[in-house]
Protein backbone atom coordinates (compact mmCIF):
# COMPACT_ATOMS: atom_id res chain seq x y z
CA UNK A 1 -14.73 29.19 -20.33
CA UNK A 2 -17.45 28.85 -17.93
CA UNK A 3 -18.50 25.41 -20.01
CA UNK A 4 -14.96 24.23 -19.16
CA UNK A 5 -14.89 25.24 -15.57
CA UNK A 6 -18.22 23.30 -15.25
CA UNK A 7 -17.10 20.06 -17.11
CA UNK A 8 -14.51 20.13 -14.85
CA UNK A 9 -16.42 20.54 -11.60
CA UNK A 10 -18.71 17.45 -12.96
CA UNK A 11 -15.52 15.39 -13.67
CA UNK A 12 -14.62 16.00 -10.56
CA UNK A 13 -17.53 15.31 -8.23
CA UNK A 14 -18.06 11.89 -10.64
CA UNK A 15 -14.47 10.67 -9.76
CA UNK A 16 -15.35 11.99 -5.71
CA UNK A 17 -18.77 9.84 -6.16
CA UNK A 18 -16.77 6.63 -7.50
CA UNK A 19 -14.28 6.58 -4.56
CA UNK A 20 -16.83 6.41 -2.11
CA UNK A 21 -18.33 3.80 -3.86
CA UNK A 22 -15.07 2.17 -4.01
CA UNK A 23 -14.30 2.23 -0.69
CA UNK A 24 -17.96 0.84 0.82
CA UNK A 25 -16.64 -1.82 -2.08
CA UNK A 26 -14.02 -2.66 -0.79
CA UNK A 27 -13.18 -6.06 0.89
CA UNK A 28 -13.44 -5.03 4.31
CA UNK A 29 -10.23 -7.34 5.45
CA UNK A 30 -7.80 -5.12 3.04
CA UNK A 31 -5.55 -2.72 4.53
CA UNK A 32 -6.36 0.78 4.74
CA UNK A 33 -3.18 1.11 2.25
CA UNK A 34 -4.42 -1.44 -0.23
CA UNK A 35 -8.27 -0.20 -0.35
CA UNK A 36 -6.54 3.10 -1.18
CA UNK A 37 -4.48 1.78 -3.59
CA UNK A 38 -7.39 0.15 -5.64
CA UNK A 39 -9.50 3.28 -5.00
CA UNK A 40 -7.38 5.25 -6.69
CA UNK A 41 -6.92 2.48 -9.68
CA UNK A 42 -10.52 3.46 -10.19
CA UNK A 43 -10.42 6.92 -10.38
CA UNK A 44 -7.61 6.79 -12.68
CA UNK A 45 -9.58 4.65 -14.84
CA UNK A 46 -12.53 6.77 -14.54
CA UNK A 47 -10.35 9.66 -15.65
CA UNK A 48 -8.56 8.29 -17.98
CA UNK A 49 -10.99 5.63 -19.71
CA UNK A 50 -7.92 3.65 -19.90
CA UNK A 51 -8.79 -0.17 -18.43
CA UNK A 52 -4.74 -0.28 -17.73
CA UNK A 53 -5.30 1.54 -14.82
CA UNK A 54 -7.83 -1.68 -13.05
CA UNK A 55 -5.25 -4.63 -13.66
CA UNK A 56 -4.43 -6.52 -10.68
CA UNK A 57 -7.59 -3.99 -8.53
CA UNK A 58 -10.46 -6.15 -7.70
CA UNK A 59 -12.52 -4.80 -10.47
C-alpha cells in the first residue's frame, strides 16, 4: 500500500512540476484562461499518456 501511496505522490508532484513549466512556456500574450486551458492539456497528457489530450495546445 505504501508503494501505491508513493507512486501516487510522485505522479503527482511530476504533473505539479510540468504545469509550472507550462506556464513559464506559455506565450506570454495568451489569456490567463487560455494558458490555463493548455496547461491543463498537458497534464492530462502527462497523466494519461494519451497525445489526444495536446491537439490544438501549442505543444
Amino acid at each position: 500500500m505504501k508503494a501505491v501511496r508513493r507512486l501516487a505522490d510522485e505522479v503527482a508532484a511530476a504533473g505539479g512540476r510540468l504545469g509550472q513549466i507550462a506556464l513559464e512556456l506559455a506565450p506570454p500574450y495568451w489569456s490567463e484562461q487560455k494558458a490555463l486551458d493548455n496547461i491543463l492539456a498537458v497534464r492530462r497528457y502527462a497523466l494519461t499518456g494519451d497525445r489526444r489530450a495536446l491537439e490544438g495546445t501549442w505543444l
